[in-house]
C-alpha atoms as a PDB file:
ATOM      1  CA  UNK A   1     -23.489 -15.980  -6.798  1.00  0.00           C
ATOM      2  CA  UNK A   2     -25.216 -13.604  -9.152  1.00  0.00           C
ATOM      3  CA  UNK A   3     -22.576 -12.156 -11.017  1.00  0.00           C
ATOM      4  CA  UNK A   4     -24.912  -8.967 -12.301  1.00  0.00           C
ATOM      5  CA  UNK A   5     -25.104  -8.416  -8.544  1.00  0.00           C
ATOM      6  CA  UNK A   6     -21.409  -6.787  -8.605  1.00  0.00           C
ATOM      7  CA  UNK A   7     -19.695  -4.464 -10.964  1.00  0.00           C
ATOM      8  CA  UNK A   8     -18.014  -6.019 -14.124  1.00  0.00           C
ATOM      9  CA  UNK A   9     -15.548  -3.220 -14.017  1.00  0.00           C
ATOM     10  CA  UNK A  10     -13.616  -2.014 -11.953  1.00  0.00           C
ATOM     11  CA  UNK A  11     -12.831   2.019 -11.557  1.00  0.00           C
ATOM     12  CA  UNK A  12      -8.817   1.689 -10.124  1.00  0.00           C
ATOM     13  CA  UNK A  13      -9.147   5.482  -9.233  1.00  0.00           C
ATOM     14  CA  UNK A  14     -12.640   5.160  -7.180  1.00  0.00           C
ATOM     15  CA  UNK A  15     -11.041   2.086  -5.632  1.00  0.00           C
ATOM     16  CA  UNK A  16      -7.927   3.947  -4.834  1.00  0.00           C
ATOM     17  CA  UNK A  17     -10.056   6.353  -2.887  1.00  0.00           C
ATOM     18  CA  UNK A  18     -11.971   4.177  -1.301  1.00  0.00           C
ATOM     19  CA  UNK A  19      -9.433   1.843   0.033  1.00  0.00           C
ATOM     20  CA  UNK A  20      -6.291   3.197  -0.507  1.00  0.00           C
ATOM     21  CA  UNK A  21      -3.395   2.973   2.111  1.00  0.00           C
ATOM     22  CA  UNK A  22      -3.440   6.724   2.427  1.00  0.00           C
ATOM     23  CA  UNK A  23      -6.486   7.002   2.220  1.00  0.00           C
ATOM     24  CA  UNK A  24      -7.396   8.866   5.208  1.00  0.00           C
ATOM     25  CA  UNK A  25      -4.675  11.596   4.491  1.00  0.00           C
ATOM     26  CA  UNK A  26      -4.701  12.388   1.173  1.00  0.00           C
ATOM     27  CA  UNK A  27      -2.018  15.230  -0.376  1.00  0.00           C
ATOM     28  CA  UNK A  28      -2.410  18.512  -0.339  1.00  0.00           C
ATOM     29  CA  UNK A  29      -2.750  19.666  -3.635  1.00  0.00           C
ATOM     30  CA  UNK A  30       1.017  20.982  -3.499  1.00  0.00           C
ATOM     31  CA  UNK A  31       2.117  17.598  -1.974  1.00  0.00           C
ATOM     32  CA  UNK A  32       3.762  14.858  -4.711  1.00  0.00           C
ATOM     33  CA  UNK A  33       3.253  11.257  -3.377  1.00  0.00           C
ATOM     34  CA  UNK A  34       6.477   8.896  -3.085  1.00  0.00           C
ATOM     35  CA  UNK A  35       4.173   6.728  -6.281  1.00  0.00           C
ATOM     36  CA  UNK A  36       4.375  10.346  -8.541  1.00  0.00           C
ATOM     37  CA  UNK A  37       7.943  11.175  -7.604  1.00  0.00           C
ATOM     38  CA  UNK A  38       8.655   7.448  -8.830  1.00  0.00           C
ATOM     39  CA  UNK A  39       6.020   7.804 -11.855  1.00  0.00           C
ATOM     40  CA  UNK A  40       8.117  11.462 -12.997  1.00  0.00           C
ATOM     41  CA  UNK A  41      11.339  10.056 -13.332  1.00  0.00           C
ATOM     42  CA  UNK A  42      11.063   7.199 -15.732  1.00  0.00           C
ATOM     43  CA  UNK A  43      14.077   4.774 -16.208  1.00  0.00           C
ATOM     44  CA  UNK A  44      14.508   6.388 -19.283  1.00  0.00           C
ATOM     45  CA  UNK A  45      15.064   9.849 -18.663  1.00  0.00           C
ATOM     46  CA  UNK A  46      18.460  12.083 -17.876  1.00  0.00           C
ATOM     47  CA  UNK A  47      18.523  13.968 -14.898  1.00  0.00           C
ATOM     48  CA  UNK A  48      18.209  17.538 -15.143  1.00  0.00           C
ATOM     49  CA  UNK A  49      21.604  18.420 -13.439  1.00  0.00           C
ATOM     50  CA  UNK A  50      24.258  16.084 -13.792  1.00  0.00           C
ATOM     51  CA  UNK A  51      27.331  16.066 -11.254  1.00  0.00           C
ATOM     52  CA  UNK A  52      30.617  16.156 -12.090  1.00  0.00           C
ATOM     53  CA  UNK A  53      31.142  12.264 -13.987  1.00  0.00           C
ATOM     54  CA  UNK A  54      32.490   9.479 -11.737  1.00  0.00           C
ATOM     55  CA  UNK A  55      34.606   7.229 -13.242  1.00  0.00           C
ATOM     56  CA  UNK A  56      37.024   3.801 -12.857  1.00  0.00           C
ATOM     57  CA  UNK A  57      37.840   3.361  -9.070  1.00  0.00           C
ATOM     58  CA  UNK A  58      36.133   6.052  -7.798  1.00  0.00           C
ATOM     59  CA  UNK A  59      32.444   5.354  -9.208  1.00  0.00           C
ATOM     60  CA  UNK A  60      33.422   1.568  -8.410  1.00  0.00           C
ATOM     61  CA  UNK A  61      33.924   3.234  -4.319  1.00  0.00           C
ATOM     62  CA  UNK A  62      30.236   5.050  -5.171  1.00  0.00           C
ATOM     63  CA  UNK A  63      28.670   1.383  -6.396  1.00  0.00           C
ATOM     64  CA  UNK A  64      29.778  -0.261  -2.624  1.00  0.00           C
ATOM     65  CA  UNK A  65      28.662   2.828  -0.862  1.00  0.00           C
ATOM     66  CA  UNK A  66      25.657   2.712  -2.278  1.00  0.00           C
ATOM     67  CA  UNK A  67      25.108  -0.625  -2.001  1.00  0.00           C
ATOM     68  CA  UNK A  68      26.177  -0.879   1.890  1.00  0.00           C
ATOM     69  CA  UNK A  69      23.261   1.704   2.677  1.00  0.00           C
ATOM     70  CA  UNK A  70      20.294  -0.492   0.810  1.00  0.00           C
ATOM     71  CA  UNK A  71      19.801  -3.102  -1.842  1.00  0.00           C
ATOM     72  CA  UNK A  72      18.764  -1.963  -5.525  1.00  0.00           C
ATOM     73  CA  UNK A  73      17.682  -3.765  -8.506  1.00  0.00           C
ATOM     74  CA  UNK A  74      19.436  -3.778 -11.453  1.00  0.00           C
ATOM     75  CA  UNK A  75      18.047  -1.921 -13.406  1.00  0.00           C
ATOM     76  CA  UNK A  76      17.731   1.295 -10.352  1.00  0.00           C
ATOM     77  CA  UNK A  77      21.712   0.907  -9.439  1.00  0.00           C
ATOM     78  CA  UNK A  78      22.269   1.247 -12.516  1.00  0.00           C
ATOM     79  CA  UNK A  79      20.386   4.885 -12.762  1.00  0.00           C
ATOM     80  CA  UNK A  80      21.601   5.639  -9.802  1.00  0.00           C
ATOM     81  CA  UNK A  81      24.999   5.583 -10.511  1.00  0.00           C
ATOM     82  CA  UNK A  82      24.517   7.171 -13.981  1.00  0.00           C
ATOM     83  CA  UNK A  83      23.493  10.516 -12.166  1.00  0.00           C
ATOM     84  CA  UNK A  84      27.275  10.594 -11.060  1.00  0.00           C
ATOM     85  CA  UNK A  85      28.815   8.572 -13.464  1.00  0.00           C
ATOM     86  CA  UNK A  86      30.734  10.140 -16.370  1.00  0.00           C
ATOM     87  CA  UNK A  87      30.009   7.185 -18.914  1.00  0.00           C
ATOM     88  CA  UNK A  88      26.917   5.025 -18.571  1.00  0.00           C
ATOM     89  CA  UNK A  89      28.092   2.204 -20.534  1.00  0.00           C
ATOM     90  CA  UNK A  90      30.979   2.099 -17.920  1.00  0.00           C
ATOM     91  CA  UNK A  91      27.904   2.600 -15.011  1.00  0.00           C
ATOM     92  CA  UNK A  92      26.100  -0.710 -16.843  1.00  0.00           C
ATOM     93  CA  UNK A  93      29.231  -2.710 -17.386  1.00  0.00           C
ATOM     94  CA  UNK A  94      30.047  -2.302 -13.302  1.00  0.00           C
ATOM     95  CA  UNK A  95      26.714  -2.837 -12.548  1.00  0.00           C
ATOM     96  CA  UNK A  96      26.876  -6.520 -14.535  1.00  0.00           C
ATOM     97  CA  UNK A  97      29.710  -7.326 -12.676  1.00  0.00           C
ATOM     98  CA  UNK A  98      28.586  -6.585  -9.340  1.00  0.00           C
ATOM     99  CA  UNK A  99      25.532  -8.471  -9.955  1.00  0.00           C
ATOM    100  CA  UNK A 100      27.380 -11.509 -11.384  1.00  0.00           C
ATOM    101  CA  UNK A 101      29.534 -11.069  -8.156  1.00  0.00           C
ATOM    102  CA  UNK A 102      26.321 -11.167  -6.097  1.00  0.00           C
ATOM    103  CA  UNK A 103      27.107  -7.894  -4.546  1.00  0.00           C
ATOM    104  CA  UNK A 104      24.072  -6.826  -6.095  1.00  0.00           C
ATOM    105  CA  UNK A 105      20.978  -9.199  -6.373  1.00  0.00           C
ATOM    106  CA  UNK A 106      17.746  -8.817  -7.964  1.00  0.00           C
ATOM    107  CA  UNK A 107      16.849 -11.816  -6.189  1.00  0.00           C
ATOM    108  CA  UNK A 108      17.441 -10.522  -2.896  1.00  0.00           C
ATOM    109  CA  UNK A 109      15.183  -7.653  -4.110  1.00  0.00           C
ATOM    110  CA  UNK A 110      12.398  -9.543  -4.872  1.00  0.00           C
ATOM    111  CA  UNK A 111      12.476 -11.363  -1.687  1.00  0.00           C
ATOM    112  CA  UNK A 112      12.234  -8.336   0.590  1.00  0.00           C
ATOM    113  CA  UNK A 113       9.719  -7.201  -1.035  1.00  0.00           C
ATOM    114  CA  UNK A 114       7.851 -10.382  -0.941  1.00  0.00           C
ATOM    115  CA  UNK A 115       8.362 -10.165   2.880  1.00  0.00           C
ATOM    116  CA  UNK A 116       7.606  -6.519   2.884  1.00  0.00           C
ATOM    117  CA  UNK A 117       4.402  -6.648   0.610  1.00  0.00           C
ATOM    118  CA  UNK A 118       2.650  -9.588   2.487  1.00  0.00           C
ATOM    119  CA  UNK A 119       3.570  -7.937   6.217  1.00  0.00           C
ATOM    120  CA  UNK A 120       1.217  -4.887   4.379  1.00  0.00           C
ATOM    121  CA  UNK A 121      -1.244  -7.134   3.470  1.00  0.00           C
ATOM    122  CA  UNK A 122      -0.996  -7.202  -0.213  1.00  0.00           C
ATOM    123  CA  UNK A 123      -1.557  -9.833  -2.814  1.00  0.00           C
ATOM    124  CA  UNK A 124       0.367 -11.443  -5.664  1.00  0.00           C
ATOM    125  CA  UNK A 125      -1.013  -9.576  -8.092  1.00  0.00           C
ATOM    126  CA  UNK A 126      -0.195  -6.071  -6.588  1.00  0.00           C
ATOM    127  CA  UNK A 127       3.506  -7.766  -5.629  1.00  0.00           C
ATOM    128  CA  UNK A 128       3.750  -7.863  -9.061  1.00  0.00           C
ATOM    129  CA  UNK A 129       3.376  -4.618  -9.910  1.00  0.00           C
ATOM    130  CA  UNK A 130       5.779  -3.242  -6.945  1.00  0.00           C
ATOM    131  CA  UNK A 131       8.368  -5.946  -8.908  1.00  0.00           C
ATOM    132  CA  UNK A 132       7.761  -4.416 -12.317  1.00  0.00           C
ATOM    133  CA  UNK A 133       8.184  -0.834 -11.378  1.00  0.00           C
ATOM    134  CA  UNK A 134      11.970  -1.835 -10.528  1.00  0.00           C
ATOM    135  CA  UNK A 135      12.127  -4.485 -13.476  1.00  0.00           C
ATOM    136  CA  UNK A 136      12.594  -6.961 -11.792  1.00  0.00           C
ATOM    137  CA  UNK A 137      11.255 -10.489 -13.176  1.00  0.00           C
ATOM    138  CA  UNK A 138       8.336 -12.005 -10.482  1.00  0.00           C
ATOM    139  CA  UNK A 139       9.735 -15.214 -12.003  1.00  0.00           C
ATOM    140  CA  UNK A 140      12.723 -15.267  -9.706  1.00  0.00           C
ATOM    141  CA  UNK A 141       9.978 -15.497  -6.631  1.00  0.00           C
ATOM    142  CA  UNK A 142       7.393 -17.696  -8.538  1.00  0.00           C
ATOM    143  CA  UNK A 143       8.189 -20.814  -5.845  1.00  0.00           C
ATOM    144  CA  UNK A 144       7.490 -18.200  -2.963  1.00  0.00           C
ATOM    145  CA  UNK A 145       4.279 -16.968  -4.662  1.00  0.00           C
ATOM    146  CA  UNK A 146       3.071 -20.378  -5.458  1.00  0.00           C
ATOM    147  CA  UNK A 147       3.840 -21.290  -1.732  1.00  0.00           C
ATOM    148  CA  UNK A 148       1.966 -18.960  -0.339  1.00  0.00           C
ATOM    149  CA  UNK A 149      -1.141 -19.306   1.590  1.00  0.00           C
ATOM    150  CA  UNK A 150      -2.799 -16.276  -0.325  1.00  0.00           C
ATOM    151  CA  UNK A 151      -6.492 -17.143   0.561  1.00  0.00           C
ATOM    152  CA  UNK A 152      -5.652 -17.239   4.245  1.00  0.00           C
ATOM    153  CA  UNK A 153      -3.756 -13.905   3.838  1.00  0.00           C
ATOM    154  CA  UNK A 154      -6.764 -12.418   1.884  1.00  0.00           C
ATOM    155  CA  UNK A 155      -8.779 -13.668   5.305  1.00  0.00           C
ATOM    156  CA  UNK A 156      -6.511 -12.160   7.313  1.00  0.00           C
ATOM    157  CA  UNK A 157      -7.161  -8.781   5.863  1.00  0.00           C
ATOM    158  CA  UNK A 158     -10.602  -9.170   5.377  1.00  0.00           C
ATOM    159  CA  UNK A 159     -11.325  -9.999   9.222  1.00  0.00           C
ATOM    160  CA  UNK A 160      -8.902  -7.027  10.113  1.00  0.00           C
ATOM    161  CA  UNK A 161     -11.271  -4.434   8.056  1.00  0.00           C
ATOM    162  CA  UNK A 162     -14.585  -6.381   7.913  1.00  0.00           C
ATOM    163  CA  UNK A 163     -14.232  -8.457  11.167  1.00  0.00           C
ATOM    164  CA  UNK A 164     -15.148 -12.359  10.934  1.00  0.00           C
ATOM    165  CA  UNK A 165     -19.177 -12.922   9.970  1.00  0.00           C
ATOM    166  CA  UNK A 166     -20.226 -13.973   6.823  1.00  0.00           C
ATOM    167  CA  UNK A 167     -21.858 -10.782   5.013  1.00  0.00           C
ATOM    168  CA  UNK A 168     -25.074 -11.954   2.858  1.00  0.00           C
ATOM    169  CA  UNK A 169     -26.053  -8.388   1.597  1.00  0.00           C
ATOM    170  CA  UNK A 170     -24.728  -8.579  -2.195  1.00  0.00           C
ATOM    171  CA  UNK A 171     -23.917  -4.271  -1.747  1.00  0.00           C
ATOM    172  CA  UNK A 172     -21.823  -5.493   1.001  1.00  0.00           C
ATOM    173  CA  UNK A 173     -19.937  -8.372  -0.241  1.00  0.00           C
ATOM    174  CA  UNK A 174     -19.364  -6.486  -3.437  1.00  0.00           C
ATOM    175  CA  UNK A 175     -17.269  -3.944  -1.482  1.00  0.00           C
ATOM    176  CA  UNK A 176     -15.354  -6.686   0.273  1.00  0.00           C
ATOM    177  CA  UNK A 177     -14.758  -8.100  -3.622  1.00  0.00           C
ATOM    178  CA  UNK A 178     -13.638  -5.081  -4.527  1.00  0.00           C
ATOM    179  CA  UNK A 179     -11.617  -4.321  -1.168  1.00  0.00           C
ATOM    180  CA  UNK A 180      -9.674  -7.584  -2.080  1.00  0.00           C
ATOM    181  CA  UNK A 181      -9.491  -7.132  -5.932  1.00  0.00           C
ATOM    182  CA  UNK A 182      -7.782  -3.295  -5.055  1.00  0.00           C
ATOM    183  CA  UNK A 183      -5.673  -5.303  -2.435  1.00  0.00           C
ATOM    184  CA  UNK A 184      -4.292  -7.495  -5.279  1.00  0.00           C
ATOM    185  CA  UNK A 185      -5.823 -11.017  -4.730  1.00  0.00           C
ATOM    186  CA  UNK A 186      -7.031 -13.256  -6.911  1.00  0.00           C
ATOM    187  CA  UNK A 187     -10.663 -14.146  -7.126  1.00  0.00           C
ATOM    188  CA  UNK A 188     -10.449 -17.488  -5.729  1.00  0.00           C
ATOM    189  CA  UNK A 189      -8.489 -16.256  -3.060  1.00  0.00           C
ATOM    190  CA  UNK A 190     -11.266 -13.463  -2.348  1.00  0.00           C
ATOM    191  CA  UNK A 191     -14.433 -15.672  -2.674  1.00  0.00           C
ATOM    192  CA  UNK A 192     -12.580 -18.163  -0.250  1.00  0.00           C
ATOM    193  CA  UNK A 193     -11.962 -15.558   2.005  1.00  0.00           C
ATOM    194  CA  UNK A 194     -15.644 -13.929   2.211  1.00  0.00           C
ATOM    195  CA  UNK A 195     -17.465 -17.086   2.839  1.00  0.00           C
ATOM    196  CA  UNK A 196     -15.336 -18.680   5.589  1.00  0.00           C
ATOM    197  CA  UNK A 197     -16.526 -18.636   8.844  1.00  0.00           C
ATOM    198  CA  UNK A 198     -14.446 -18.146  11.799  1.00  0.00           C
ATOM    199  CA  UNK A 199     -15.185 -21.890  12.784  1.00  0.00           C
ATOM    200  CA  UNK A 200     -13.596 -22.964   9.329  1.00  0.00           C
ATOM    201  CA  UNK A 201     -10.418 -24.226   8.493  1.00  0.00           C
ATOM    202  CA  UNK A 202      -9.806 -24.413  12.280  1.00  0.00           C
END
């Protein structure tokens, strides 16, 4: 493959246009996306308007309420709770405990949304991402990602959008690279994907 044939870099934005999930219903220009609500409220930063401070049994009662509607990571339960906490050293020593109780588990995080990624046909490399924006580590899932077929899921998608031939116009395959590459699949994965024929691997 001629390599000046495709772009050597890639513009995430253009991309995101091109093949985004939303991509056919973009925001009005009033509308905030789920990704920008996340992006504007940083780990980091103190809500505006905080409630009147839980504390000892009752934010303990908040913690299992919480955690009986959805699982967290770490490090959102503990931000969670700090909105309604009164202390947030108390917030981050109940949140240690529960997670050394296993009522809370990053690892059980990570693994739904392994499952959940993958069923939306994304690869390792945007998994990754979706783990890092809840800090969690992509090492406690590094079996499951090394166990995965990702070449056959890259296929998968491809056929769904591109259907099954074998495209030989370098335009063409260069938007299927690219396709991929937005997708979050390695470049092994991708080329494997392109070039198999729906007789292959059969």
């Amino acid at each position: 493959m001629n390599d000046s044939k495709f772009p050597k870099l890639l513009d995430y934005q253009a991309l995101k246009q091109q093949f985004g999930d939303d991509e056919a219903h973009p925001p009005a220009p009033d509308q905030t996306t789920p990704m920008q609500q996340d992006d504007a409220l940083s780990f980091d930063q103190e809500p505006a308007e905080k409630k009147p401070g839980l504390q000892g049994s009752r934010l303990r009662s908040y913690a299992f309420a919480v955690l009986t509607r959805k699982e967290y990571s770490k490090a959102e339960l503990v931000e969670k709770l700090a909105l309604y906490a009164e202390s947030r050293d108390e917030v981050i020593a109940l949140v240690e405990e529960l997670s050394a109780q296993r009522y809370q588990s990053d690892q059980r995080v990570a693994e739904i949304m392994l499952s959940s990624q993958k069923r939306k046909g994304k690869g390792p490399n945007r998994i990754k991402m979706a783990l890092k924006t809840k800090k969690i580590d992509s090492s406690l899932i590094a079996e499951e990602l090394k166990e995965t077929d990702w070449a056959e899921q890259a296929y998968q998608l491809k056929v769904k959008k591109y259907g099954t031939g074998v495209e030989r116009d370098p335009k063409i395959k260069a938007k299927q690279i690219r396709f991929l590459m937005y997708r979050g699949f390695e470049m092994d994965a991708i080329m494997k994907a392109i070039s198999r024929k729906e007789t292959d691997w059969d």
